[in-house]
Protein backbone atom coordinates (compact mmCIF):
# COMPACT_ATOMS: atom_id res chain seq x y z
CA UNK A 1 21.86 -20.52 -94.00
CA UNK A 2 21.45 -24.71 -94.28
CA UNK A 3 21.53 -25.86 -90.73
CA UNK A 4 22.88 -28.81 -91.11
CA UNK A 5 22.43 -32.31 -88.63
CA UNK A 6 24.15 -34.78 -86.38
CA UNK A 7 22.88 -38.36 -86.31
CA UNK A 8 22.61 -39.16 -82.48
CA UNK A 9 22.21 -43.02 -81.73
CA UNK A 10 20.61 -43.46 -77.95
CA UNK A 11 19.95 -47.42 -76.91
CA UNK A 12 17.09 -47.39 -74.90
CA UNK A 13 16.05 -50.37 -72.52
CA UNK A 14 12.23 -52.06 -73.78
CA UNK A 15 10.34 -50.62 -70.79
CA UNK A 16 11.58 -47.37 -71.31
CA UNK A 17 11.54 -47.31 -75.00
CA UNK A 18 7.68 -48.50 -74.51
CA UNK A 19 6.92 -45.65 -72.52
CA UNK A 20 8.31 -42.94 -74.25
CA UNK A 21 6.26 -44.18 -77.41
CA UNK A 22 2.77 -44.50 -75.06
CA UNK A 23 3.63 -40.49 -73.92
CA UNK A 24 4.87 -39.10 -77.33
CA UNK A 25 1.55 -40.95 -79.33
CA UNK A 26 -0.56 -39.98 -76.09
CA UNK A 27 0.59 -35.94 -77.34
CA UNK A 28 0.37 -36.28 -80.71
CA UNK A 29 4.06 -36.31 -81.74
CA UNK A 30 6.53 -38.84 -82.86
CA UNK A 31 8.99 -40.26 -80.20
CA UNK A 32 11.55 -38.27 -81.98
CA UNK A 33 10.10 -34.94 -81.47
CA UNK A 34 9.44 -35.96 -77.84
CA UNK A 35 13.10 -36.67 -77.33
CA UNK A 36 14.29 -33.12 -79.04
CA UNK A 37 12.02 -31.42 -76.95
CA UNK A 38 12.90 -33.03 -73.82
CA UNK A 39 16.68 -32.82 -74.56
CA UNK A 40 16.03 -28.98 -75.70
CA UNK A 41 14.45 -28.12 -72.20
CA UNK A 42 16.76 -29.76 -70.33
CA UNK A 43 19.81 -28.27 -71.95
CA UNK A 44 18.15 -24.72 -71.51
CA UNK A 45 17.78 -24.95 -67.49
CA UNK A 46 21.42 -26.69 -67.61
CA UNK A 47 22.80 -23.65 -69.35
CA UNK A 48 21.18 -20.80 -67.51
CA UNK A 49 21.99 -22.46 -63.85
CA UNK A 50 23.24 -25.56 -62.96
CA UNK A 51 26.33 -25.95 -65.41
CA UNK A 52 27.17 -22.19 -65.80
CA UNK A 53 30.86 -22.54 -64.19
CA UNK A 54 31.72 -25.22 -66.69
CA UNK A 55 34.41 -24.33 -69.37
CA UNK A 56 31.66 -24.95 -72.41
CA UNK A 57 31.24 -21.67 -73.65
CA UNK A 58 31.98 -19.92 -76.83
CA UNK A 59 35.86 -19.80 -76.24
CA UNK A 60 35.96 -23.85 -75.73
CA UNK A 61 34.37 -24.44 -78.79
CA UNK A 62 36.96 -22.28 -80.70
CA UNK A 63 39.36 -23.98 -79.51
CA UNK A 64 37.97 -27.29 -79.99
CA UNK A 65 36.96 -25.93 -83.87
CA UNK A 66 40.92 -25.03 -84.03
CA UNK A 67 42.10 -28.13 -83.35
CA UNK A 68 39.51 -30.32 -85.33
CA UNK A 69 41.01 -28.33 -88.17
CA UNK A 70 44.54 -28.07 -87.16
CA UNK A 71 44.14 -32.01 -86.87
CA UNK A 72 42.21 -32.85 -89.64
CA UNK A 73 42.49 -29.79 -92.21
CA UNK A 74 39.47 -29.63 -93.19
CA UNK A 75 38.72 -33.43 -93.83
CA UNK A 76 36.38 -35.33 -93.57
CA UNK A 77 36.81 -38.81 -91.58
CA UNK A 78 35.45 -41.43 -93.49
CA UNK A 79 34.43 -44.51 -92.23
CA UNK A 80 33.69 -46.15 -88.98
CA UNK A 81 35.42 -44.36 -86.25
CA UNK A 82 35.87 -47.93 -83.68
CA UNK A 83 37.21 -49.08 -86.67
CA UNK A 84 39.46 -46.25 -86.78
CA UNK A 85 40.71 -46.48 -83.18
CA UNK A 86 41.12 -50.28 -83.44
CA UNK A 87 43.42 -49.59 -86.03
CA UNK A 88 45.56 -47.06 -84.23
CA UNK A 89 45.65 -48.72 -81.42
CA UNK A 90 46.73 -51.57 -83.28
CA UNK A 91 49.36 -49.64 -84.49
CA UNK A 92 50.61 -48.13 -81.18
CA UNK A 93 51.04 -51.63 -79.96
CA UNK A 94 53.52 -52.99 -83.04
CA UNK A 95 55.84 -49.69 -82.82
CA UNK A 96 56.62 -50.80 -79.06
């Protein structure tokens, strides 16, 4: 089975940015793997205690998987999405 990827943009201030590279090069590993890692581990002790009463669990993401494709039908949205809600919002605004 293909896993397949989300990009994941994260703006990072200089000081921080500078020591995230110094620790990741310090290990061996590029800052990306650093940053899967760290968000991996995290995630894990989120899931098994702190966040366990949220409703984020299988069930929510069928529903949310129903209504992406009850919404979209299975396409794809092209473009850029601010450009997207500009638009509708643009929209909105003429029709009152």
């Amino acid at each position: 089975m293909e896993v397949t990827k989300k990009r994941f943009t994260l703006d990072l201030d200089i000081p921080l940015q500078r020591r995230l590279k110094v620790i990741a090069a310090l290990k061996g590993i590029s800052m990306r793997k650093y940053c899967l890692v760290a968000v991996e581990k995290e995630l894990a002790k989120d899931e098994t205690r702190e966040i366990k009463s949220l409703p984020f669990g299988e069930e929510a993401l069928k529903r949310l998987a129903s209504l992406r494709a009850e919404i979209f039908g299975g396409r794809k949205v092209t473009g850029d999405s601010t450009e997207l809600i500009r638009e509708a919002r643009e929209s909105r605004s003429k029709a009152l």
